[in-house]
C-alpha atoms as a PDB file:
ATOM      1  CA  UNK A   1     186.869-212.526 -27.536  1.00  0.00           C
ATOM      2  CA  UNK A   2     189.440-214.181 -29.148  1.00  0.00           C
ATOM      3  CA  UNK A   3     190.260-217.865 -28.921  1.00  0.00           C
ATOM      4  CA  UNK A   4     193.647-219.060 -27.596  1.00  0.00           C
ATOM      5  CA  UNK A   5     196.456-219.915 -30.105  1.00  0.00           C
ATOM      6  CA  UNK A   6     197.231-223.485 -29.902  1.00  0.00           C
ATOM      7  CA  UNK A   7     200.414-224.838 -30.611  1.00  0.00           C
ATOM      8  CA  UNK A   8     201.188-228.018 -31.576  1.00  0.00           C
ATOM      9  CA  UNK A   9     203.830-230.232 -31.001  1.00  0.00           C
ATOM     10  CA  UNK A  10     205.999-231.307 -33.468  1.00  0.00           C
ATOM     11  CA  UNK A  11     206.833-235.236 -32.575  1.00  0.00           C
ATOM     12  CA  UNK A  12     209.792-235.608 -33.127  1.00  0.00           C
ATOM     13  CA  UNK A  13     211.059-239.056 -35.306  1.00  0.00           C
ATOM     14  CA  UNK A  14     213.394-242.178 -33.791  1.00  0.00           C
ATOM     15  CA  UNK A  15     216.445-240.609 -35.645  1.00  0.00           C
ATOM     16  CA  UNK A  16     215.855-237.691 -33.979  1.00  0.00           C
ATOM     17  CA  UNK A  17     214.983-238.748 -30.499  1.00  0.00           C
ATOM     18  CA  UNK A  18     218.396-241.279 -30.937  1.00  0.00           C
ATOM     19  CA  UNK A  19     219.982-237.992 -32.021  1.00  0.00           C
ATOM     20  CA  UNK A  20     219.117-236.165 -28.971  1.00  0.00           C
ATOM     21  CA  UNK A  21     219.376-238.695 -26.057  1.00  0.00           C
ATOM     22  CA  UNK A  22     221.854-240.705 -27.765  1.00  0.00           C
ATOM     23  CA  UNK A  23     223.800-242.093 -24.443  1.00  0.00           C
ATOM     24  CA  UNK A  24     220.199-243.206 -22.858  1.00  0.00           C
ATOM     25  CA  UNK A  25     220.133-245.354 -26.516  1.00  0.00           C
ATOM     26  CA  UNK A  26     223.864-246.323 -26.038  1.00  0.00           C
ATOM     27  CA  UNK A  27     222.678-247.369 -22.153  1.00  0.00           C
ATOM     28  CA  UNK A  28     220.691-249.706 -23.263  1.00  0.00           C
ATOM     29  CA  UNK A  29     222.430-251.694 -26.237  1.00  0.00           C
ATOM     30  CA  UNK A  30     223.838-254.527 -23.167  1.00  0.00           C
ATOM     31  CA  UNK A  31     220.236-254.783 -22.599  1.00  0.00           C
ATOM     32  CA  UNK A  32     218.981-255.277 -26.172  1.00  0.00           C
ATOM     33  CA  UNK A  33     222.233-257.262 -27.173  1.00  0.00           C
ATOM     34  CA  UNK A  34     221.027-259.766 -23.444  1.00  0.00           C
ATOM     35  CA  UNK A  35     217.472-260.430 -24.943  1.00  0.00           C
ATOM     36  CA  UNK A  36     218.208-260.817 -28.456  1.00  0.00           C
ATOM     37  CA  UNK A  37     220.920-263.848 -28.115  1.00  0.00           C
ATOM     38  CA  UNK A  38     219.012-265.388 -24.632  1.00  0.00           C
ATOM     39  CA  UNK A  39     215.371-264.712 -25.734  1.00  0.00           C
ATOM     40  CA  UNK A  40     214.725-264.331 -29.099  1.00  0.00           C
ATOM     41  CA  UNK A  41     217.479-266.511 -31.403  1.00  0.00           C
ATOM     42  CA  UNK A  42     216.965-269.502 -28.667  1.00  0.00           C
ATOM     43  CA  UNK A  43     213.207-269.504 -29.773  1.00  0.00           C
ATOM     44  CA  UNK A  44     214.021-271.089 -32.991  1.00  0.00           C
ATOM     45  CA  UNK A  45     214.778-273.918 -31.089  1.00  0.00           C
ATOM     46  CA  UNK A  46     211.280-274.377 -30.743  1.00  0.00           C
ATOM     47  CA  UNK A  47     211.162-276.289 -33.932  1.00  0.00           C
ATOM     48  CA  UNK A  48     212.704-279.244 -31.818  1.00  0.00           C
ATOM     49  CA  UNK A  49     209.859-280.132 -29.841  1.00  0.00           C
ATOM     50  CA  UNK A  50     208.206-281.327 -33.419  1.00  0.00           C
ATOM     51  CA  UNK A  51     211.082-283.019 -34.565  1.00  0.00           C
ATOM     52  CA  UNK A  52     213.239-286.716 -33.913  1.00  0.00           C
ATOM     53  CA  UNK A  53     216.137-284.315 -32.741  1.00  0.00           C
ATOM     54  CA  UNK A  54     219.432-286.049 -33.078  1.00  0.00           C
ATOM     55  CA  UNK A  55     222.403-284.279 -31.543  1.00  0.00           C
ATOM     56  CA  UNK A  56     225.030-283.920 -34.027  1.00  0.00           C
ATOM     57  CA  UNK A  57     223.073-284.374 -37.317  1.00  0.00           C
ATOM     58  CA  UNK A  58     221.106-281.758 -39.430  1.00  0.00           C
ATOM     59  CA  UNK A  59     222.454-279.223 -41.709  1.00  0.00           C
ATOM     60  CA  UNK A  60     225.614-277.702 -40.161  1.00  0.00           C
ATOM     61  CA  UNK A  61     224.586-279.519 -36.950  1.00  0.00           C
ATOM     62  CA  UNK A  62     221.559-277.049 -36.765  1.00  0.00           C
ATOM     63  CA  UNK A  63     217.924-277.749 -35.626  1.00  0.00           C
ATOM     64  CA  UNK A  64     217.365-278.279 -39.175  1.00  0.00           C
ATOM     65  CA  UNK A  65     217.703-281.095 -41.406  1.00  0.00           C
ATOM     66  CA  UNK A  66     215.427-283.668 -38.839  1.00  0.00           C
ATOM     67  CA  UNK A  67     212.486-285.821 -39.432  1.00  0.00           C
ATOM     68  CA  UNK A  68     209.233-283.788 -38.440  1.00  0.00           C
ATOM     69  CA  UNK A  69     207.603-285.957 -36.182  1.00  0.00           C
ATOM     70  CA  UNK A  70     204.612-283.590 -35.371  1.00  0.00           C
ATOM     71  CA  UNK A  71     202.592-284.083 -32.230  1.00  0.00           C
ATOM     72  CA  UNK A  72     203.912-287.029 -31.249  1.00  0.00           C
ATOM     73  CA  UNK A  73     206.461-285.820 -28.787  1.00  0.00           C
ATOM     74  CA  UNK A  74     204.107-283.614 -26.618  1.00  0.00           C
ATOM     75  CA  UNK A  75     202.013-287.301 -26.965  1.00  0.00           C
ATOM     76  CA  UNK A  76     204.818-289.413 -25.584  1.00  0.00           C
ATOM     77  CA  UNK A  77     205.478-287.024 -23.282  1.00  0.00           C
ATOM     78  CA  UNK A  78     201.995-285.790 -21.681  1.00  0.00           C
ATOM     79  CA  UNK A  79     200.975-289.899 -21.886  1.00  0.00           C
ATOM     80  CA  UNK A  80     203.351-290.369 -19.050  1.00  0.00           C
ATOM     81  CA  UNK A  81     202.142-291.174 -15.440  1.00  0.00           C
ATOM     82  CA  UNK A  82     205.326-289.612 -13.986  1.00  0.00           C
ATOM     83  CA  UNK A  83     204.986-286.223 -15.791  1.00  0.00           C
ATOM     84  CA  UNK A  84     201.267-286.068 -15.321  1.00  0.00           C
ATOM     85  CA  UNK A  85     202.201-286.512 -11.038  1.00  0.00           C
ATOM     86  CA  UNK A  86     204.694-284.061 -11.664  1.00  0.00           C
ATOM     87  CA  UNK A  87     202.625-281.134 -13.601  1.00  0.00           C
ATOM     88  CA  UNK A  88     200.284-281.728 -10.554  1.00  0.00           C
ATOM     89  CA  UNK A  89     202.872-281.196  -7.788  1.00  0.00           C
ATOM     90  CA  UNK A  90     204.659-278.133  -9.757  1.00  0.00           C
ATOM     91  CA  UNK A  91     201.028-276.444 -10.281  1.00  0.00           C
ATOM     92  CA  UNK A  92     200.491-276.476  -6.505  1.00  0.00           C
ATOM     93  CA  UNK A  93     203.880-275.570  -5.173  1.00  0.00           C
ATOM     94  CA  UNK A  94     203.568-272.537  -8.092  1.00  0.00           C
ATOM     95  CA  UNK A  95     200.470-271.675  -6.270  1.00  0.00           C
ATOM     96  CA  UNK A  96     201.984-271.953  -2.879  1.00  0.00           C
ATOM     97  CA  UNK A  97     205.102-270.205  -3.459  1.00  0.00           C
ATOM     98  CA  UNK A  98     202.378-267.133  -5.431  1.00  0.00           C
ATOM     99  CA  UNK A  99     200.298-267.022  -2.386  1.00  0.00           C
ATOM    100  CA  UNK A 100     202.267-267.555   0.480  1.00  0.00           C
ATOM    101  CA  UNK A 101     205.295-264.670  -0.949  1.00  0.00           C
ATOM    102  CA  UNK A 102     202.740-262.413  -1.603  1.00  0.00           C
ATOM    103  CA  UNK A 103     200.830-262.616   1.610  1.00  0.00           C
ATOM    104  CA  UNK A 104     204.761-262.614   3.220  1.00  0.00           C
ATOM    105  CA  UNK A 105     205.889-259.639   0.922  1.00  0.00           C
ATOM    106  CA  UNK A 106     202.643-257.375   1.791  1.00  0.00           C
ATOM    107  CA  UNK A 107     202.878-258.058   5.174  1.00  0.00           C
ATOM    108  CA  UNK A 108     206.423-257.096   5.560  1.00  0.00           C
ATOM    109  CA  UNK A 109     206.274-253.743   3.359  1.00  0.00           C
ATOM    110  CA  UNK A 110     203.041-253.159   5.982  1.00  0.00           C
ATOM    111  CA  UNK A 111     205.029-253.254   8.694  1.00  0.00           C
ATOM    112  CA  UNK A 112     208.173-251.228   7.483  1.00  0.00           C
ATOM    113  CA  UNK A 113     206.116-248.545   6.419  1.00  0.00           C
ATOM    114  CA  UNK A 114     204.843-248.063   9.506  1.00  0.00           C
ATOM    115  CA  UNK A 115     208.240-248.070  11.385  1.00  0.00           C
ATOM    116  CA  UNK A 116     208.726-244.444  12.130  1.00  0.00           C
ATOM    117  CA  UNK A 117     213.112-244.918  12.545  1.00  0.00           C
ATOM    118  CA  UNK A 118     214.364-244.640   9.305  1.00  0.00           C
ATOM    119  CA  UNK A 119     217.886-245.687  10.094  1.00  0.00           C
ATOM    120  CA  UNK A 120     215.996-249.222  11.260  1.00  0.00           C
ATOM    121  CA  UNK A 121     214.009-249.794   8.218  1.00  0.00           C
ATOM    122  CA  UNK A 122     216.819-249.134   5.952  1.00  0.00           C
ATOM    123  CA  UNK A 123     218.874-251.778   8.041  1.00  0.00           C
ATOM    124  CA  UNK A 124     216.565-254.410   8.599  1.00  0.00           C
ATOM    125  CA  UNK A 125     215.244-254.235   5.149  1.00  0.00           C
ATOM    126  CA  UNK A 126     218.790-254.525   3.746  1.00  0.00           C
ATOM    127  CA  UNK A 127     219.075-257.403   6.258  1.00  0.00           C
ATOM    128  CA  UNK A 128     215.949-258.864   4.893  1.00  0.00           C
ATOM    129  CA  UNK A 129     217.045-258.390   1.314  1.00  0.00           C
ATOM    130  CA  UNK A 130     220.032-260.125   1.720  1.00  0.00           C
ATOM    131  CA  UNK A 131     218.963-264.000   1.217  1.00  0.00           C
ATOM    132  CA  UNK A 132     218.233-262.501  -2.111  1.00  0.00           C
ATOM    133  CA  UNK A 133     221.862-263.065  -3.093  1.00  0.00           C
ATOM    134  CA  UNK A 134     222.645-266.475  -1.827  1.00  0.00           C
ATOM    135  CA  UNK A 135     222.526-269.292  -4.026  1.00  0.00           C
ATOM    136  CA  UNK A 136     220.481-271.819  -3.874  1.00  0.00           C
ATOM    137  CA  UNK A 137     223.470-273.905  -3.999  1.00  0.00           C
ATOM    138  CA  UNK A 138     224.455-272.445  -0.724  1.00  0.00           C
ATOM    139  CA  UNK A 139     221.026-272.749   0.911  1.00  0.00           C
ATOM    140  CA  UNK A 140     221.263-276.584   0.009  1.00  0.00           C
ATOM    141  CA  UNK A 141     224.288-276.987   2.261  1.00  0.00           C
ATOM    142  CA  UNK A 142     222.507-274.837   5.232  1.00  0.00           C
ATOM    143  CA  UNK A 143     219.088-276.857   5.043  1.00  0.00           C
ATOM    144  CA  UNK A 144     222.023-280.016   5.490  1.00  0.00           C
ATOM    145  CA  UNK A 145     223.400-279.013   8.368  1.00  0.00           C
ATOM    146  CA  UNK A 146     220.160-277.857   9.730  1.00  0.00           C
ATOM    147  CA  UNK A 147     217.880-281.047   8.807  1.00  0.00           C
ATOM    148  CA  UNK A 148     220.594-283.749   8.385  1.00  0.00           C
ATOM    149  CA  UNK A 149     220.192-286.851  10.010  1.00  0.00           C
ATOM    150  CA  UNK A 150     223.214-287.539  12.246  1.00  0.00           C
ATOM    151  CA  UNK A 151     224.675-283.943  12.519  1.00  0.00           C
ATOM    152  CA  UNK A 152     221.630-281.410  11.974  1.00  0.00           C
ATOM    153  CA  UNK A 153     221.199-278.775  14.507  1.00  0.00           C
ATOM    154  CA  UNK A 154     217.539-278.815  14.643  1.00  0.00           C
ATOM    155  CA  UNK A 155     217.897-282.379  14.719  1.00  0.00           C
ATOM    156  CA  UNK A 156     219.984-282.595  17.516  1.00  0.00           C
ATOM    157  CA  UNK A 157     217.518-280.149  19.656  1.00  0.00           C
ATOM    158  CA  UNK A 158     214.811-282.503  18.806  1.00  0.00           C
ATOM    159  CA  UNK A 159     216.767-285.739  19.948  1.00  0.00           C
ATOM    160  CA  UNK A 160     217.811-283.484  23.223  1.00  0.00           C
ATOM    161  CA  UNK A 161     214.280-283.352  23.911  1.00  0.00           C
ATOM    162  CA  UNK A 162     213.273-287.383  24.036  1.00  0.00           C
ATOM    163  CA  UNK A 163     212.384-287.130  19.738  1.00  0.00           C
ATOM    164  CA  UNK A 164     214.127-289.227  17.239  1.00  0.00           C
ATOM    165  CA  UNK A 165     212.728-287.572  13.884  1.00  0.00           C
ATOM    166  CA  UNK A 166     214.482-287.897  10.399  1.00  0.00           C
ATOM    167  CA  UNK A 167     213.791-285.061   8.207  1.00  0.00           C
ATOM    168  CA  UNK A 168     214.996-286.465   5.200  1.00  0.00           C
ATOM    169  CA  UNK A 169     213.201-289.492   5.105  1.00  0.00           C
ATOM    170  CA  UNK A 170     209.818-287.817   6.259  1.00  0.00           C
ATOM    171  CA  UNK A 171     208.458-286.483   2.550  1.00  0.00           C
ATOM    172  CA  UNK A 172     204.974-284.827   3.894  1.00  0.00           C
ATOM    173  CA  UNK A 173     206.775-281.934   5.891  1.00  0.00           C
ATOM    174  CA  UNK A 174     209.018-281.196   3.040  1.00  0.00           C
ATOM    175  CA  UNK A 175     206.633-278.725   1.412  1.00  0.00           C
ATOM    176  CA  UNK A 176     206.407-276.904   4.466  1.00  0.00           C
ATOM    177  CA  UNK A 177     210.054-276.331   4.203  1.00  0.00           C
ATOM    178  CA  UNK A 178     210.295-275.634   0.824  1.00  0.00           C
ATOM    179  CA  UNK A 179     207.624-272.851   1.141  1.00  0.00           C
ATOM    180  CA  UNK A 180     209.450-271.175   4.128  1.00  0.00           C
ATOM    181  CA  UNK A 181     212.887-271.290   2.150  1.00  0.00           C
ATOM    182  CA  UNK A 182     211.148-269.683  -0.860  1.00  0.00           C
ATOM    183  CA  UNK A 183     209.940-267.154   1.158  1.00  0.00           C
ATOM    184  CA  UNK A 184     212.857-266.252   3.439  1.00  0.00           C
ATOM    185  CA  UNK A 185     214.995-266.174   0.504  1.00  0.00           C
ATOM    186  CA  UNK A 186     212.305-264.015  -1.832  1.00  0.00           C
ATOM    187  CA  UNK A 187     210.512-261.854   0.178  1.00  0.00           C
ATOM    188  CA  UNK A 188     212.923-259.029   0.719  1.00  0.00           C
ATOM    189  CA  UNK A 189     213.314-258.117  -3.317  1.00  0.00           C
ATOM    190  CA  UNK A 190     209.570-258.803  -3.599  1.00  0.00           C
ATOM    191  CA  UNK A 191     208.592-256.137  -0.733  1.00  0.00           C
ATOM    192  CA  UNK A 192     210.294-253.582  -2.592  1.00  0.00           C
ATOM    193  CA  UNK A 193     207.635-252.977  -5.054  1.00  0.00           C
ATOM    194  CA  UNK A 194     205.162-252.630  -2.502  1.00  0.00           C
ATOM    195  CA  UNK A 195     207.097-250.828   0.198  1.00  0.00           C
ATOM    196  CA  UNK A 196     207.439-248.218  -3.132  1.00  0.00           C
ATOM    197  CA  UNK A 197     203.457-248.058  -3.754  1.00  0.00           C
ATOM    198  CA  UNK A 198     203.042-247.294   0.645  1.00  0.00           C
ATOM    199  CA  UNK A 199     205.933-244.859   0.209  1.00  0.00           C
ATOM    200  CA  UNK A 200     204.268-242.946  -2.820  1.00  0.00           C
ATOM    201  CA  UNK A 201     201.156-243.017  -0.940  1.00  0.00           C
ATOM    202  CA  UNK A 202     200.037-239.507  -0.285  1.00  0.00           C
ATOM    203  CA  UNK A 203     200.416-238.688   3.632  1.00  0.00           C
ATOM    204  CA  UNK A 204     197.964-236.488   4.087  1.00  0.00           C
ATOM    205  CA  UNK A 205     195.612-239.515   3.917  1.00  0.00           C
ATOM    206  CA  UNK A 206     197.194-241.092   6.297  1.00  0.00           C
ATOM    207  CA  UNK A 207     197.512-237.908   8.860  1.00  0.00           C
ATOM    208  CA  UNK A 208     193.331-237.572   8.291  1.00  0.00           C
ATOM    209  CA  UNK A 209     192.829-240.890   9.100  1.00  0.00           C
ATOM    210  CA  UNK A 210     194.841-240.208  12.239  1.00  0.00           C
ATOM    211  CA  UNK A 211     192.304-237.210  13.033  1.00  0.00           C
ATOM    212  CA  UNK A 212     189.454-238.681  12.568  1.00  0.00           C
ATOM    213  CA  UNK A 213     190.548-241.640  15.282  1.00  0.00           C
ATOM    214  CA  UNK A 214     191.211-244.625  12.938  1.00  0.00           C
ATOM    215  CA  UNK A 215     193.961-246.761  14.235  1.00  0.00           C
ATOM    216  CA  UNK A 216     196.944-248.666  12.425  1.00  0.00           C
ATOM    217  CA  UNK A 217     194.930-251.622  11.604  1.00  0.00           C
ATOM    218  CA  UNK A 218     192.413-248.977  10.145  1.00  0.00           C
ATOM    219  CA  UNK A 219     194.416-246.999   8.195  1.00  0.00           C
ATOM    220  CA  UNK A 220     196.411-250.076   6.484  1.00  0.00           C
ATOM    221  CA  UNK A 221     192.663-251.664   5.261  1.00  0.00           C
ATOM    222  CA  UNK A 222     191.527-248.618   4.144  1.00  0.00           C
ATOM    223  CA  UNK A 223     194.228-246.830   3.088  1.00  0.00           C
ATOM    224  CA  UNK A 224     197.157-248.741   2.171  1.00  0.00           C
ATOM    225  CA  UNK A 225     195.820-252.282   0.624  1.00  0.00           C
ATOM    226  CA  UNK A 226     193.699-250.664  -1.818  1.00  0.00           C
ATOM    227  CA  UNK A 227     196.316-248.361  -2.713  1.00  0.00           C
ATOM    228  CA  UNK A 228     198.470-252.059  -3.135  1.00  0.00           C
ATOM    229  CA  UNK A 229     195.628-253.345  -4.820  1.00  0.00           C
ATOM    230  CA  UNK A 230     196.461-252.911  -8.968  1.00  0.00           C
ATOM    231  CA  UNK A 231     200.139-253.669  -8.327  1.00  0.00           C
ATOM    232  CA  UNK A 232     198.834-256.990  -6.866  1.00  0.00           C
ATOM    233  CA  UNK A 233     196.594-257.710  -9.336  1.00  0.00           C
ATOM    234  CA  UNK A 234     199.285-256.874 -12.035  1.00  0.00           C
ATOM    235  CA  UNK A 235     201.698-258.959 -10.475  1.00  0.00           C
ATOM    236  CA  UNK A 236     199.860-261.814 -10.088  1.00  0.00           C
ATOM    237  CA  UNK A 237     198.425-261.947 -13.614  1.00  0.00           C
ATOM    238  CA  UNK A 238     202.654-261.843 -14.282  1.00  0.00           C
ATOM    239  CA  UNK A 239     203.206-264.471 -12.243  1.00  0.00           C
ATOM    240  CA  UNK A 240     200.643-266.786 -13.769  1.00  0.00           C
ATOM    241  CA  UNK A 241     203.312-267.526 -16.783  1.00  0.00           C
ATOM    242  CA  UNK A 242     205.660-269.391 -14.354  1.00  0.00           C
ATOM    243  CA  UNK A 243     202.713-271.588 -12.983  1.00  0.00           C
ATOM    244  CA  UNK A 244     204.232-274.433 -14.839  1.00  0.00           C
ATOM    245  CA  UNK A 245     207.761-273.757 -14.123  1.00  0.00           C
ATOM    246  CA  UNK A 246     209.357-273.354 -10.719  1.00  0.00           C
ATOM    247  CA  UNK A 247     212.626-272.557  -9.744  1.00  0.00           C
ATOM    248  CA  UNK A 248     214.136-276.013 -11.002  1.00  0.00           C
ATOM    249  CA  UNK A 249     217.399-275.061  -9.090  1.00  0.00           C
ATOM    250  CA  UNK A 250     215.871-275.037  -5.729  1.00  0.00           C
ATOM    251  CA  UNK A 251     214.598-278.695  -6.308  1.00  0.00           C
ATOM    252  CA  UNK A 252     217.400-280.013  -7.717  1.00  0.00           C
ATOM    253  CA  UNK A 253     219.793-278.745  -5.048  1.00  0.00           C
ATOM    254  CA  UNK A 254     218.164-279.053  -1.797  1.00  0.00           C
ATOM    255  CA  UNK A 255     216.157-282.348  -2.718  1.00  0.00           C
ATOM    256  CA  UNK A 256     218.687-283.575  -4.789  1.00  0.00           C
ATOM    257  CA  UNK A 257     219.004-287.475  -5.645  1.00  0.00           C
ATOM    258  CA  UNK A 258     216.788-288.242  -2.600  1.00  0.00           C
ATOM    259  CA  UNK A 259     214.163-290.202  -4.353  1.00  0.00           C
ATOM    260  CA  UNK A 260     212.404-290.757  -0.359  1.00  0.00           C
ATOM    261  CA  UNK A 261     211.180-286.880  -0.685  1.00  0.00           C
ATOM    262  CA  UNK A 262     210.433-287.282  -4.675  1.00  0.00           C
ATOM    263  CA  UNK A 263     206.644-287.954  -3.757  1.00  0.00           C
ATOM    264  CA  UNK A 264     206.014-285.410  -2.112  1.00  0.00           C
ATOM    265  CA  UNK A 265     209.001-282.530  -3.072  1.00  0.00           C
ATOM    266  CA  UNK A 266     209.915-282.826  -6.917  1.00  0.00           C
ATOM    267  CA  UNK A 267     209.097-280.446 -10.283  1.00  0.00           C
ATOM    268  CA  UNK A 268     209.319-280.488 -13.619  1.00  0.00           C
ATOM    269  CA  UNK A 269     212.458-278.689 -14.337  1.00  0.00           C
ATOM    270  CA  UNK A 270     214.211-280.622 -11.239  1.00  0.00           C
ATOM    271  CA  UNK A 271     213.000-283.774 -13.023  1.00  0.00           C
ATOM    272  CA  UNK A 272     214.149-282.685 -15.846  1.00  0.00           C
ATOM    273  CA  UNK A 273     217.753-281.217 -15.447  1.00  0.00           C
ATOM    274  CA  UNK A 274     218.450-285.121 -13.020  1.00  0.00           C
ATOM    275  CA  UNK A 275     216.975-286.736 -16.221  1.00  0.00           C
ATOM    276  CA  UNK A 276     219.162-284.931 -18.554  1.00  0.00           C
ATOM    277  CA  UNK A 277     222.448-285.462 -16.498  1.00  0.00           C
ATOM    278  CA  UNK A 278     222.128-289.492 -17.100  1.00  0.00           C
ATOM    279  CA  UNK A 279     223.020-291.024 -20.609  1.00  0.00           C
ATOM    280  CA  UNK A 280     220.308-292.980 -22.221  1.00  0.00           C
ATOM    281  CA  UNK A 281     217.858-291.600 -19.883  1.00  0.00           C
ATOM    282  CA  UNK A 282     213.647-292.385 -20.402  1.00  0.00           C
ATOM    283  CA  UNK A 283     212.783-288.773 -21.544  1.00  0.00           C
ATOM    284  CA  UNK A 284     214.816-287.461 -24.609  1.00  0.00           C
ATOM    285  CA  UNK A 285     216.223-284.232 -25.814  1.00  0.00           C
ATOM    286  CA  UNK A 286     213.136-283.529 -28.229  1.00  0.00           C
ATOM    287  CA  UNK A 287     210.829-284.514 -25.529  1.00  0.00           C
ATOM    288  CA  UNK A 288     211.993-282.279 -22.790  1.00  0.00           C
ATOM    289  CA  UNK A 289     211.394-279.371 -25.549  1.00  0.00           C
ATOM    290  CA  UNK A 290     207.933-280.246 -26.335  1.00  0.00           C
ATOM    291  CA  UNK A 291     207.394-280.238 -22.211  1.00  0.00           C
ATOM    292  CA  UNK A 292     208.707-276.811 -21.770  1.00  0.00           C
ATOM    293  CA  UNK A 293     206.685-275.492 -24.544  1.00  0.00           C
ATOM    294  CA  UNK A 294     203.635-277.207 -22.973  1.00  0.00           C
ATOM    295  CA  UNK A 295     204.952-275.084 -19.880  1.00  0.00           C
ATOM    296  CA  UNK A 296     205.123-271.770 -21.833  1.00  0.00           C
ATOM    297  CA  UNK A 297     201.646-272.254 -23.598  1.00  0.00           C
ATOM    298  CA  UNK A 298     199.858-273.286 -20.636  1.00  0.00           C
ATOM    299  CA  UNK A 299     201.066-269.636 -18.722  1.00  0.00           C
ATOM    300  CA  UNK A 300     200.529-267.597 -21.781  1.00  0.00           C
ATOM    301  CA  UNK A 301     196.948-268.998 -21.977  1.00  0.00           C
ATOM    302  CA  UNK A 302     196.042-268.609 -17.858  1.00  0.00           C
ATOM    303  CA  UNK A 303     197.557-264.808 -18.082  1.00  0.00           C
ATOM    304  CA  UNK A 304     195.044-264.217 -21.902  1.00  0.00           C
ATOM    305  CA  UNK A 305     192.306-265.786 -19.669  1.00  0.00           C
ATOM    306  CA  UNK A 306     192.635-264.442 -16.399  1.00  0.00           C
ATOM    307  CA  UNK A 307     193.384-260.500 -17.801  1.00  0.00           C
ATOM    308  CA  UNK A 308     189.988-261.368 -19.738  1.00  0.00           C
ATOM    309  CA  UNK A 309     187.786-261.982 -16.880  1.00  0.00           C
ATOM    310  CA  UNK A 310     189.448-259.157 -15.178  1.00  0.00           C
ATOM    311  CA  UNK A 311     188.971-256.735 -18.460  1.00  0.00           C
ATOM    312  CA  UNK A 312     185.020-257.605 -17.470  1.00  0.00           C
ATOM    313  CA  UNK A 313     184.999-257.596 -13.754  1.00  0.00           C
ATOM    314  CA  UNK A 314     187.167-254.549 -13.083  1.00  0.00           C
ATOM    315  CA  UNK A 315     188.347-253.157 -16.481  1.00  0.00           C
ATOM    316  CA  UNK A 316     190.994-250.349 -14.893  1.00  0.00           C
ATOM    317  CA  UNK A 317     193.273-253.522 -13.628  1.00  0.00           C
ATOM    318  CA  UNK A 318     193.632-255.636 -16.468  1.00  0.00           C
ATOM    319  CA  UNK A 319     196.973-255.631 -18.413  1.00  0.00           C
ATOM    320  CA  UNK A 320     195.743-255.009 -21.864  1.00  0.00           C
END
């Protein structure tokens, strides 16, 4: 009997490949042209952190042409009680905003996948999606008018009701705000990904487990959160590089100057960007470098250490 002719495929080069889908290439030059001058050429600003940066000075006013200080910046910096309150607070609102919008953004793709209309779950996830959009500049001004001392609405129903309370001079309920703004104004993009994995899910699977009597609860444990299980995983290893970094606009504009809620409602980056706005402030160009790389090192470290113990727990789910 004669053995089958196999043919091989010739791969085909870049040049050639560019040759043939030349407008997918042409596509995505915006995209390449984006990270190149906002990712890559701003790391050589790196080189600050280790220097005694001086605005102005260097060759060609450049990052070069400074005295190489070293170390001694992250020293300074990491020596000080303020940051070392402040790398505490953004650590656990990073871990509240991870846990509470992912419990918030699997719930809600749960639910819409199970909504048999699907005129209503394209409107009220468009609807839900929305918040996406809106500033947090705008959110800033709605949190006012609803929280605000003399004029708030929710402060008005309270004082209808016999209670005098002043949100913005009570700090310990502020997180509790901050986590439900995060998560109204988040959860919509973040349920796409998931709503995607239910959607892809093969429905068969769910029409057995209709057969053989399981019920909705059922048929999401079985069926649909271990289908959601890798992207969670994935995404949560991803996440892990932004557990020193939080969304320093949403700080700075709803908190603000309000140093009553800065105990309990403040970050890094808000800390930061209010520092930087005030001439001859405490923390100094060169040191606000050397804290961001801090930032960036600590998250590339948790995600190397976290995809390792995952590599040896469940190898299939681990990034690399």
């Amino acid at each position: 009997m004669e053995k089958p002719i196999k043919f091989k495929e010739k791969r085909r080069s870049l040049l050639q490949d560019i040759k043939r889908n030349y407008w997918l290439y042409i596509m995505l030059i915006p995209a390449i042209v984006f990270y190149i001058v906002f990712q890559y050429i701003p790391t050589a600003g790196v080189f600050i952190a280790f220097q005694e940066y001086r605005i102005g000075e260097g060759f060609f006013f450049t990052i070069f042409g400074h005295e190489w200080v070293g170390f001694d910046n992250f020293r300074i910096v990491l020596s000080n009680e303020r940051i070392i309150g402040l790398i505490r607070m953004t650590i656990l609102y990073s871990l509240g905003f991870m846990v509470v919008n992912l419990v918030a953004s699997v719930g809600l793709a749960l639910l819409l996948s199970e909504i048999g209309s699907k005129w209503f779950k394209k409107v009220s996830h468009s609807m839900i999606f929305l918040p996406y959009f809106v500033s947090w500049v705008v959110v800033s001004f709605i949190t006012f008018a609803l929280f605000s001392g003399r004029h708030g609405l929710l402060t008005n129903m309270l004082a209808s009701f016999g209670v005098d309370f002043n949100f913005y001079h009570t700090p310990w309920i502020w997180p509790f705000i901050l986590l439900f703004l995060s998560a109204w104004k988040s959860v919509g993009f973040s349920s796409i990904i998931y709503l995607a994995v239910i959607t892809g899910t093969d429905p068969q699977m769910h029409e057995s487990a209709r057969v053989d009597g399981a019920n909705v609860w059922q048929r999401i444990w079985h069926i649909s959160l271990p289908m959601l299980k890798p992207t969670i995983i994935l995404l949560t290893i991803m996440g892990l590089a932004g557990i020193m970094s939080t969304d320093g606009g949403m700080f700075f504009q709803i908190v603000g100057n309000n140093t009553a809620l800065h105990r309990m409602a403040d970050t890094i980056d808000a800390h930061i960007m209010r520092t930087l706005m005030v001439p001859g402030s405490a923390i100094s160009f060169q040191q606000t470098t050397a804290l961001g790389l801090f930032q960036q090192f600590v998250g590339f470290a948790l995600i190397i250490t976290v995809n390792t113990i995952i590599k040896f727990v469940a190898p299939e789910h681990a990034i690399f």
